[in-house]
N, C-alpha and C. Protein backbone atom coordinates (compact mmCIF):
# COMPACT_ATOMS: atom_id res chain seq x y z
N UNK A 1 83.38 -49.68 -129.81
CA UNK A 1 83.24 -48.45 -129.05
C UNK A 1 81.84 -47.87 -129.23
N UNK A 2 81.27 -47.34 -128.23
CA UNK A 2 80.52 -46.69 -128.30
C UNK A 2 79.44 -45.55 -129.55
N UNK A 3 78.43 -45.29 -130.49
CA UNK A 3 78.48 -44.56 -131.30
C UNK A 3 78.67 -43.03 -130.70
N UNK A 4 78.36 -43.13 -129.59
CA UNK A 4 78.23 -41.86 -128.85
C UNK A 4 79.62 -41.14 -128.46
N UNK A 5 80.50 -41.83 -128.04
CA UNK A 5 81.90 -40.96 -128.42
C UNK A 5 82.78 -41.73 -129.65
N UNK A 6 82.31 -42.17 -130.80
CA UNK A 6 83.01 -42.15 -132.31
C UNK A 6 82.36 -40.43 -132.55
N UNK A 7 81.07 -40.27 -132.47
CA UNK A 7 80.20 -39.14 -132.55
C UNK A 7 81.17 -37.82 -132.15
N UNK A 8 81.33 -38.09 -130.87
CA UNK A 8 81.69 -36.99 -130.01
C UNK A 8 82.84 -36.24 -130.29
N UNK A 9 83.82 -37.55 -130.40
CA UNK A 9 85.48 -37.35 -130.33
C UNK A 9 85.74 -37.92 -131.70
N UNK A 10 85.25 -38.10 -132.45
CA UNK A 10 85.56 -38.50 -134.14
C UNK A 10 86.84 -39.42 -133.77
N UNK A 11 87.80 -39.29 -134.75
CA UNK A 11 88.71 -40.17 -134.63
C UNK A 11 89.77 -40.29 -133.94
N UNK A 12 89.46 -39.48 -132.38
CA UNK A 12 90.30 -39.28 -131.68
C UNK A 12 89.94 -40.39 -130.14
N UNK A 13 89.45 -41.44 -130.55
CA UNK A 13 89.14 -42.10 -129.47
C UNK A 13 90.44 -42.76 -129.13
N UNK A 14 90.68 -43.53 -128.24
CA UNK A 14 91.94 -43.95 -127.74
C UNK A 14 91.60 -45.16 -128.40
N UNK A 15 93.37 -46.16 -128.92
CA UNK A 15 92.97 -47.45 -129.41
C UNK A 15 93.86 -48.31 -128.86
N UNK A 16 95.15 -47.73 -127.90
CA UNK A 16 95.65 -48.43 -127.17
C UNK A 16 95.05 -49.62 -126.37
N UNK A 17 95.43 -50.76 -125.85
CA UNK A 17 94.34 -51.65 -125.27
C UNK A 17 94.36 -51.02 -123.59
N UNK A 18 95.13 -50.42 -123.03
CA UNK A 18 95.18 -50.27 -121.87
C UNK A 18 93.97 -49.01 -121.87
N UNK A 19 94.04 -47.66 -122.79
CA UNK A 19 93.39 -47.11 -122.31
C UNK A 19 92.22 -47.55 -122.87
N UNK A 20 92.00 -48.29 -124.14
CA UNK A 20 91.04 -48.54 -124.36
C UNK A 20 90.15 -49.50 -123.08
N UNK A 21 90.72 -50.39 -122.65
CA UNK A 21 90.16 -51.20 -121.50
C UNK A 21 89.31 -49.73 -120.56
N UNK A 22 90.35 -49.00 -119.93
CA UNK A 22 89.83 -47.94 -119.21
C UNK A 22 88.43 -47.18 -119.32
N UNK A 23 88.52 -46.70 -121.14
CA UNK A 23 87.57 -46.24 -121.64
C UNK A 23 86.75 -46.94 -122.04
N UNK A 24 86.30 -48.30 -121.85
CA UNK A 24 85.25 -49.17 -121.85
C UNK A 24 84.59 -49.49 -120.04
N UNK A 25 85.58 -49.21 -119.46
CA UNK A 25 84.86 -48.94 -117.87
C UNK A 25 84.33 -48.08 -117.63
N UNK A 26 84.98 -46.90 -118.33
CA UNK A 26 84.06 -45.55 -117.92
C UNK A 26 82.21 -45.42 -118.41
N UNK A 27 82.73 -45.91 -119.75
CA UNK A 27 81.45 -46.31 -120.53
C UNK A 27 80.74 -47.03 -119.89
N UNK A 28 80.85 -47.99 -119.50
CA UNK A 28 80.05 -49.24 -119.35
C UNK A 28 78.73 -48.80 -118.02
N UNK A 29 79.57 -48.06 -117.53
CA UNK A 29 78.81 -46.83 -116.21
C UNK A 29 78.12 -45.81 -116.89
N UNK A 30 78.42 -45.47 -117.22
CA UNK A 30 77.93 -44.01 -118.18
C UNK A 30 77.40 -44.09 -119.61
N UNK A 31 75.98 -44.51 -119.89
CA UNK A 31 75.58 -44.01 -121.53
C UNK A 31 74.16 -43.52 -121.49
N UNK A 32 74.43 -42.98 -122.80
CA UNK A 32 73.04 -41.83 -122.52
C UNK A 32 71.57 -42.90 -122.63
N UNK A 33 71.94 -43.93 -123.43
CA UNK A 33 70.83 -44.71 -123.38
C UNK A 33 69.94 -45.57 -121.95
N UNK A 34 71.31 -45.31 -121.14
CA UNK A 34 70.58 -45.50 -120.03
C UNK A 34 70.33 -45.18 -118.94
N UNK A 35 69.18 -43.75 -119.77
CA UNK A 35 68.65 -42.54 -118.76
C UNK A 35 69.74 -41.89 -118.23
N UNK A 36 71.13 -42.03 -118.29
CA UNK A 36 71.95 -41.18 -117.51
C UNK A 36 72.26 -39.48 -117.76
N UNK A 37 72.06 -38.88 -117.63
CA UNK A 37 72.08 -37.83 -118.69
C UNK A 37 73.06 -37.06 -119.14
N UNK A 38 73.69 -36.14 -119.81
CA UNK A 38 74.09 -35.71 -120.76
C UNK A 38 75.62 -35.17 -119.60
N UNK A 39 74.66 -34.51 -118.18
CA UNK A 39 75.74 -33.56 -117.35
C UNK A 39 76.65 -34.62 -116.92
N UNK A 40 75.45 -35.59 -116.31
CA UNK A 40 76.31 -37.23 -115.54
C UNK A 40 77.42 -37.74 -116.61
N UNK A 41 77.49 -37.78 -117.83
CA UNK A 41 78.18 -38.63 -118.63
C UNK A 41 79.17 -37.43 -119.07
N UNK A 42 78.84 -36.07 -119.34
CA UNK A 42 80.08 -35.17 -119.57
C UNK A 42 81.32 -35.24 -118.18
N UNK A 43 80.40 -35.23 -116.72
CA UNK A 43 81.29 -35.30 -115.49
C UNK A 43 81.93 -36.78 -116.06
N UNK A 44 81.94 -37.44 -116.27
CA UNK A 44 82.29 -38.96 -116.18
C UNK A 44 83.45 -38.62 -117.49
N UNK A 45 83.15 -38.20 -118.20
CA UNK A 45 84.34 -38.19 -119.19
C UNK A 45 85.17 -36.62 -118.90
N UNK A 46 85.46 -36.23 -118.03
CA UNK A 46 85.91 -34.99 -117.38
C UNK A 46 86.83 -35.96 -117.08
N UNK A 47 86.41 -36.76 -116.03
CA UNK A 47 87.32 -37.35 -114.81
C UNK A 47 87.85 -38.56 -116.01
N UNK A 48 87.65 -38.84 -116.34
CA UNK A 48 88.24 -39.75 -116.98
C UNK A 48 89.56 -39.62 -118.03
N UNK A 49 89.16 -38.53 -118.59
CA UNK A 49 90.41 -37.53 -119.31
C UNK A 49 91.18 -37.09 -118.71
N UNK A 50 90.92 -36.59 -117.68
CA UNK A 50 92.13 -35.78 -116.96
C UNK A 50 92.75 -37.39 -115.86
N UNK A 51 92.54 -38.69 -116.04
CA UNK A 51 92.97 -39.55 -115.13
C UNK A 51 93.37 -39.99 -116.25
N UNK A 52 93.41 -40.12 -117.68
CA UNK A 52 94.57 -40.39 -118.57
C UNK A 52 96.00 -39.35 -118.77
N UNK A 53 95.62 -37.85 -118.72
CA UNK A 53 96.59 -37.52 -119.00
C UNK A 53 97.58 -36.95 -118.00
N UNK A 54 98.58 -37.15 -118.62
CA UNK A 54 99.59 -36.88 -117.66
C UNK A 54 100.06 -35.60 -118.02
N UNK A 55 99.73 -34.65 -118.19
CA UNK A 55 100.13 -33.41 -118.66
C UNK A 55 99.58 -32.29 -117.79
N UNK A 56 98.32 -32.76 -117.43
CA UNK A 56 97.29 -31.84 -116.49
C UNK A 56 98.36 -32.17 -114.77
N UNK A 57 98.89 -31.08 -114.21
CA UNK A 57 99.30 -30.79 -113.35
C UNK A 57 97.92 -31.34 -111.93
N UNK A 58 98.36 -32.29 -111.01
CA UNK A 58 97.36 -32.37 -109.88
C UNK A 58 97.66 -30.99 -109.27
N UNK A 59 96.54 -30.67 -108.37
CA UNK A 59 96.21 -29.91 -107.07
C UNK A 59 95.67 -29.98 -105.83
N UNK A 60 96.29 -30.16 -104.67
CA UNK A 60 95.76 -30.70 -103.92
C UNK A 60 95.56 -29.37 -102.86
N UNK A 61 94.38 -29.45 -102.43
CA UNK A 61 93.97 -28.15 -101.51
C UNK A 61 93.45 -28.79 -100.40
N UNK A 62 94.16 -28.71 -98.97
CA UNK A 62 93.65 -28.39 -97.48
C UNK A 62 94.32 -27.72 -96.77
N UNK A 63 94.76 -28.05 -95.40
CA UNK A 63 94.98 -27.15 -94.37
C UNK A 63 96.35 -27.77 -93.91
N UNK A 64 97.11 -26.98 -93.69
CA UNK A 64 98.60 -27.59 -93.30
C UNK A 64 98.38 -28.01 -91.59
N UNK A 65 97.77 -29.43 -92.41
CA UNK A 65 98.14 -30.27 -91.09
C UNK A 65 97.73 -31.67 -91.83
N UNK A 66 98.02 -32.84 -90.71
CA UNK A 66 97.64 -33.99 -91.51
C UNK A 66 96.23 -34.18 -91.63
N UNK A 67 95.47 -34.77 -90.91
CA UNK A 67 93.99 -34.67 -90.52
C UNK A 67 93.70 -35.35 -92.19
N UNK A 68 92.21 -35.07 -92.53
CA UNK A 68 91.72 -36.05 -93.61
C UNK A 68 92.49 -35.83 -95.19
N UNK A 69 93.62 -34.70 -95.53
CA UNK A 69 94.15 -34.66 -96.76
C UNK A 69 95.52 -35.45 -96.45
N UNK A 70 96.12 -36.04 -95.14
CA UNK A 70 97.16 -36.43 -95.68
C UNK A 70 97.41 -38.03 -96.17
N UNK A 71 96.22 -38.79 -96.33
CA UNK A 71 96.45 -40.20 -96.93
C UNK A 71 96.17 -39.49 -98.47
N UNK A 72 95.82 -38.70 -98.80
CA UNK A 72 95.80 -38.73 -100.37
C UNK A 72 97.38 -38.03 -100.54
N UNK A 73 98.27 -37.13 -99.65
CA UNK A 73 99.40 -37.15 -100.03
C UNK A 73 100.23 -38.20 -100.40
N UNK A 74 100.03 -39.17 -99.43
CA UNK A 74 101.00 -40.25 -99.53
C UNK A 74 100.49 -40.59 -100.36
N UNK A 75 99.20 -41.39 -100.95
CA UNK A 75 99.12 -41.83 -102.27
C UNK A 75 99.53 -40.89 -103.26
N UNK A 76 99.20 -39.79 -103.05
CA UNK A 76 100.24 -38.61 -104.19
C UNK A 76 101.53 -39.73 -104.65
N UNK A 77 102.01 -39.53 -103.44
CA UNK A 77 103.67 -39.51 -103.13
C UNK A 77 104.14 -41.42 -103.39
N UNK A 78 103.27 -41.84 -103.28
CA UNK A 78 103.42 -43.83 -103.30
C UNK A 78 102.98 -43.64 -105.09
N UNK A 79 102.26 -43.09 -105.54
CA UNK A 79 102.05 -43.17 -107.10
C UNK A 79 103.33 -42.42 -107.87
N UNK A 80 103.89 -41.59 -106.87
CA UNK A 80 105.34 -40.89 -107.73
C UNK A 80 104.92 -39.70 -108.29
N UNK A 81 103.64 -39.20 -108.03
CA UNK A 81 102.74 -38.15 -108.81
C UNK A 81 103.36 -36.89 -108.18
N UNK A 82 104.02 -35.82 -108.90
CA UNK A 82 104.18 -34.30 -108.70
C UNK A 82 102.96 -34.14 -108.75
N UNK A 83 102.72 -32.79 -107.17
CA UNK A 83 101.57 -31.89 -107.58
C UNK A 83 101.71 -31.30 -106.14
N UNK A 84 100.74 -30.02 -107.06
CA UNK A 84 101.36 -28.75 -106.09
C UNK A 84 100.10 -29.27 -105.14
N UNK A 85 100.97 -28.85 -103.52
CA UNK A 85 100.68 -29.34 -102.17
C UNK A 85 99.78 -27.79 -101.89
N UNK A 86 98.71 -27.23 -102.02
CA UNK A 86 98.36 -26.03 -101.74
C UNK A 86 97.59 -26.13 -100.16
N UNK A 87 98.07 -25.41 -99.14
CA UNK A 87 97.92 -25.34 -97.60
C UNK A 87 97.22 -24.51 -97.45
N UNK A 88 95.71 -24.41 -96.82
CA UNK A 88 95.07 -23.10 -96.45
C UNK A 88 95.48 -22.71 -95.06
N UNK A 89 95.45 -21.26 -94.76
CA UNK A 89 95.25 -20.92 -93.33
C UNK A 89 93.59 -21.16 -92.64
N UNK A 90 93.45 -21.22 -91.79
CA UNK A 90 91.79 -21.12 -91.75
C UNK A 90 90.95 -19.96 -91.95
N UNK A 91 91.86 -18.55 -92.17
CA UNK A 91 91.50 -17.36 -92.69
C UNK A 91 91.24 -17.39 -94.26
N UNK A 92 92.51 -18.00 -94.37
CA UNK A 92 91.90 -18.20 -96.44
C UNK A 92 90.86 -19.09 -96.54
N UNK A 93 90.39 -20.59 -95.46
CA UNK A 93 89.70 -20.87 -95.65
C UNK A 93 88.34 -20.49 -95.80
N UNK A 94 87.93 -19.64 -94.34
CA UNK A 94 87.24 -18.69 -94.21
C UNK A 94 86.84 -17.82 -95.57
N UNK A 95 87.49 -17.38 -96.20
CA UNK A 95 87.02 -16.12 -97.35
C UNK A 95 86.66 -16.95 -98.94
N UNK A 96 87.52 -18.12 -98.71
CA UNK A 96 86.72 -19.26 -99.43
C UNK A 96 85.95 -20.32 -99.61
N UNK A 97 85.71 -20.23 -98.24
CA UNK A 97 85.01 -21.25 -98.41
C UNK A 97 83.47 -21.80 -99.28
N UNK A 98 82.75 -20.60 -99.25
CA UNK A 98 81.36 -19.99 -99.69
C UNK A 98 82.04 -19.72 -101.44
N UNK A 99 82.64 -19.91 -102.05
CA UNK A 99 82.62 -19.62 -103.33
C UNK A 99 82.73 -21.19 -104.36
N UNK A 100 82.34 -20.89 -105.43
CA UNK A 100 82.33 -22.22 -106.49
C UNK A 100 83.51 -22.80 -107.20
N UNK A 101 84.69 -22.19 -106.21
CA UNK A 101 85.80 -22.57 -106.91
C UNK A 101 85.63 -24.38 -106.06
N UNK A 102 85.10 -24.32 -104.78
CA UNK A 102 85.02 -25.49 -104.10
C UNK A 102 83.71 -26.74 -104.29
N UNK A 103 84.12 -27.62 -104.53
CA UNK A 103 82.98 -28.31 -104.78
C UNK A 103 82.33 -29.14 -103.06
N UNK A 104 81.17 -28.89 -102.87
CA UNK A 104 80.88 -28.65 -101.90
C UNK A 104 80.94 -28.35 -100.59
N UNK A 105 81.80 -27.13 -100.86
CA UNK A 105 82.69 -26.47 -100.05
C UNK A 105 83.07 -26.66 -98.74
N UNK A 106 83.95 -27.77 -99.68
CA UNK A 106 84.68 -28.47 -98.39
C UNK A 106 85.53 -29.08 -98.93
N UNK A 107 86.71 -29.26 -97.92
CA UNK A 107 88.27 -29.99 -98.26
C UNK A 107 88.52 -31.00 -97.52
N UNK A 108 89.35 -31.85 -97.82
CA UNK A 108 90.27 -31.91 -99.41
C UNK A 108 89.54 -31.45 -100.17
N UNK A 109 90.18 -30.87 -101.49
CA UNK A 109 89.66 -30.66 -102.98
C UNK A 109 91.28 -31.34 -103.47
N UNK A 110 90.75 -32.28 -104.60
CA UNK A 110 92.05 -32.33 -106.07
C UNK A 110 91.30 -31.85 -107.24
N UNK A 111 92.50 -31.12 -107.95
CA UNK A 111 91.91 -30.72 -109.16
C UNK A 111 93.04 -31.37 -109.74
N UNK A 112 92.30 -31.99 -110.97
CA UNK A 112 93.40 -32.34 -112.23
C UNK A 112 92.75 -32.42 -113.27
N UNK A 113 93.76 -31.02 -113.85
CA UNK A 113 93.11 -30.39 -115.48
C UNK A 113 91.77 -29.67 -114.96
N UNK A 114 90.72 -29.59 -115.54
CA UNK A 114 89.30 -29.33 -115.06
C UNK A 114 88.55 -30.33 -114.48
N UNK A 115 89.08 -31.26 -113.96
CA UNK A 115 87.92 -31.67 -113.12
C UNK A 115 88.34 -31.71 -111.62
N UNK A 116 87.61 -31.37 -111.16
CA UNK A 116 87.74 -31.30 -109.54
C UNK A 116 86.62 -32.35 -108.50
N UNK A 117 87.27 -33.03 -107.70
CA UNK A 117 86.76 -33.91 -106.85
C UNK A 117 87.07 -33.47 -105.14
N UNK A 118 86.16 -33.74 -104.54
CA UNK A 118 86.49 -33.79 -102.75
C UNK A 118 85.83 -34.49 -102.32
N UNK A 119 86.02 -34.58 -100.86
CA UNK A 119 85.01 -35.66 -100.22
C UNK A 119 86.95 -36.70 -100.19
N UNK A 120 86.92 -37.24 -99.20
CA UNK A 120 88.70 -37.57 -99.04
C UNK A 120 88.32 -39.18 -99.68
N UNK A 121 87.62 -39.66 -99.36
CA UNK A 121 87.61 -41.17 -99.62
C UNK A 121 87.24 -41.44 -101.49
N UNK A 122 86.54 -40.48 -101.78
CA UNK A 122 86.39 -40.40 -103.26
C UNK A 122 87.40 -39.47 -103.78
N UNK A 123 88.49 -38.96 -103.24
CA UNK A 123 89.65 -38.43 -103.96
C UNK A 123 90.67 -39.87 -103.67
N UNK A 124 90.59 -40.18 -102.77
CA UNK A 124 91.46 -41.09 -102.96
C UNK A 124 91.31 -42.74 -103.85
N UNK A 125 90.11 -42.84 -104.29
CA UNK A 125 89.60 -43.86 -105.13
C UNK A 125 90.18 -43.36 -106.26
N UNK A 126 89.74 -41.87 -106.57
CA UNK A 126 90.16 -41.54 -107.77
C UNK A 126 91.61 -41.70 -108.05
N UNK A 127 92.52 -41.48 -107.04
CA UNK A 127 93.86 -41.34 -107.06
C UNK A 127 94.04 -43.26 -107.12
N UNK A 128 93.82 -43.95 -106.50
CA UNK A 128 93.86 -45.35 -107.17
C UNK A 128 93.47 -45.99 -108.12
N UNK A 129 92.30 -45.06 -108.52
CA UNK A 129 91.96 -45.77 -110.05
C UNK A 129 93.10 -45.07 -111.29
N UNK A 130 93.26 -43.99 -111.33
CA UNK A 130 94.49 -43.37 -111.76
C UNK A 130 95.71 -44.20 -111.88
N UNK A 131 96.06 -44.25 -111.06
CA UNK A 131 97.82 -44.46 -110.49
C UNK A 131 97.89 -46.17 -110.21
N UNK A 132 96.95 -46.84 -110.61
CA UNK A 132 96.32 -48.29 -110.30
C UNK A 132 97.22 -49.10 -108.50
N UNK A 133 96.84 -47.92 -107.99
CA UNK A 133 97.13 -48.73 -106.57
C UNK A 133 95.48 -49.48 -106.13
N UNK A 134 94.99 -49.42 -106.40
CA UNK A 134 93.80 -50.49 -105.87
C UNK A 134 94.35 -51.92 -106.26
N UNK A 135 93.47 -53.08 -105.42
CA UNK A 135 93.60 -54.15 -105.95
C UNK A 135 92.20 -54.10 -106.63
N UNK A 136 92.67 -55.41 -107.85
CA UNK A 136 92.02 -55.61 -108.97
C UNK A 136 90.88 -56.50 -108.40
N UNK A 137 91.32 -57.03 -107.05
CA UNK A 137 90.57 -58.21 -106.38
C UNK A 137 89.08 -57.34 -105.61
N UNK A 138 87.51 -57.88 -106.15
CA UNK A 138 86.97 -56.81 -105.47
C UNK A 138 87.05 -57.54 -104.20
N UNK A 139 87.01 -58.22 -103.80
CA UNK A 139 87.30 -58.90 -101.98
C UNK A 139 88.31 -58.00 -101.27
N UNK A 140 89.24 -58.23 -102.23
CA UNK A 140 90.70 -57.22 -100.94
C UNK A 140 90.18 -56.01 -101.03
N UNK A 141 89.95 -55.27 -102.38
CA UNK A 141 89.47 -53.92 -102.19
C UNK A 141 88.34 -53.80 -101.27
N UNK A 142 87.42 -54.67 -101.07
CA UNK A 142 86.56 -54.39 -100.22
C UNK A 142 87.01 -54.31 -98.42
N UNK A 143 88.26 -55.48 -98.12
CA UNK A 143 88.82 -55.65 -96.85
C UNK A 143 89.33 -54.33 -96.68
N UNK A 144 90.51 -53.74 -98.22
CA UNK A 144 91.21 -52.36 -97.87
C UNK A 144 90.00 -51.03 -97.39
N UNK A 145 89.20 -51.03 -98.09
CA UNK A 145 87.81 -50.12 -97.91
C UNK A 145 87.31 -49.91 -96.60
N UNK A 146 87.00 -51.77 -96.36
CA UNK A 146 86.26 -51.19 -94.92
C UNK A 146 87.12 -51.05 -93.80
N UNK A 147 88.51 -51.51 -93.95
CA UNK A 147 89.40 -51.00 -92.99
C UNK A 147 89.62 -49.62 -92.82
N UNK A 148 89.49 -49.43 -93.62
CA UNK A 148 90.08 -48.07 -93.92
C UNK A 148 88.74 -47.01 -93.33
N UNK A 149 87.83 -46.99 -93.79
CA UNK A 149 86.39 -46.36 -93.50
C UNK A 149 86.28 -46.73 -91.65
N UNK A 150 86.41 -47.69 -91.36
CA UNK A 150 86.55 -48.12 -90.15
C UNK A 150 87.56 -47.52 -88.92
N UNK A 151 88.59 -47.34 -89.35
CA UNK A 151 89.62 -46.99 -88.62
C UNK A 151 88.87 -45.06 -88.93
N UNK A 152 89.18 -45.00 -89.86
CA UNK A 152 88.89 -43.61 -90.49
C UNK A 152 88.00 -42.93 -89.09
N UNK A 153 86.87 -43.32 -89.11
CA UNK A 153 85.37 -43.31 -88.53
C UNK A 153 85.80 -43.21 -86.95
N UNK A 154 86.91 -44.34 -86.48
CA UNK A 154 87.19 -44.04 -85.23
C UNK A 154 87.97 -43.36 -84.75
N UNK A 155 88.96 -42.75 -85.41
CA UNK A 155 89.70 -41.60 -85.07
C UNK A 155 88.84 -40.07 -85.63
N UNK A 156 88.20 -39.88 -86.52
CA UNK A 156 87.47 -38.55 -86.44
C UNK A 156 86.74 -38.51 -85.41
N UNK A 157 85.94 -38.93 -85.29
CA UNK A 157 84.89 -39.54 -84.48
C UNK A 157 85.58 -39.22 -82.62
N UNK A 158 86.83 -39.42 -82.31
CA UNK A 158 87.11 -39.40 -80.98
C UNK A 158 87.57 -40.47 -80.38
N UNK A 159 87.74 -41.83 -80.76
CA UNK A 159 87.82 -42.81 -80.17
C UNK A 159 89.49 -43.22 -79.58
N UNK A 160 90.02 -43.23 -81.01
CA UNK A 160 91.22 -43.46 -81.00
C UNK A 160 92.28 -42.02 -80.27
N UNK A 161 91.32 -40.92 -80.90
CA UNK A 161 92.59 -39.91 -80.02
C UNK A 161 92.32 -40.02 -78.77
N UNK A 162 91.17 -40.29 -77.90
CA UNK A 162 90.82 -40.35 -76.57
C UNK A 162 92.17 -41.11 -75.80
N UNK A 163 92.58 -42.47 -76.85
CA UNK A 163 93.49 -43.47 -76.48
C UNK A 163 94.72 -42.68 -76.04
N UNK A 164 94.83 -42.04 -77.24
CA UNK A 164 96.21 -41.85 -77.06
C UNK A 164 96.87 -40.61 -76.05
């Protein structure tokens, strides 16, 4: 392990092999020795803690409709994961949108525990690296990706609702 979290987290590092595997991925991305710095590698072990524990309640924040938050429901809901479904009006959106509870204020937002992610395609990575619905294969993950980004792209975009 790392000297930098024996340092950090003393003898509270994980020694299980599963999470240990985990917590050697996170690492392997993230160390201070290489130039990454201190904020980058605290965010990285944010998300990484709160995607071990199961105690931190998810939160999922958009707008009651389907549009770009409802594939991270279903992965919610395909991982078996409770978490509160929070629906804005576009008036609450409105009065929040401009504040720092949102990370670049814009939705989807998930919060789990303290760390908070948005941007729909990087909440939903996160929710597969979590809940291990990705494939392990980077080829298929790459086929599931660009399908997905693809189709994605043509229905925001106009294409596909034009169809229908």
């Amino acid at each position: 392990m790392s000297e930098y979290l024996v340092a950090t987290y003393g003898g509270d590092v994980p020694t299980t092999k599963e999470v240990s595997d985990k917590w050697y991925n996170v690492m392997k991305c993230f160390s201070p020795g290489d130039g990454i710095s201190t904020a980058d590698l605290a965010h990285a072990m944010k998300l990484y803690e709160a995607c071990l524990s199961g105690a931190d309640a998810m939160k999922l924040t958009y707008f009651n409709k389907y549009g770009r938050g409802e594939a991270i429901r279903m992965a919610l809901w395909k991982a078996g994961v409770e978490f509160e479904d929070i629906r804005l009006t576009p008036e609450e959106w409105k009065a929040k949108k401009m504040t720092p509870e949102f990370e670049f204020n814009c939705l989807p937002m998930l919060c789990h525990g303290d760390f908070k992610t948005s941007q729909s395609f990087s909440v939903l990575a996160y929710v597969g690296e979590c809940y291990n619905l990705l494939p392990t294969d980077p080829y298929l993950r790459y086929l599931g990706e660009s399908f997905a980004q693809y189709t994605w792209d043509d229905f925001f975009m106009g294409k596909i609702a034009k169809c229908m």
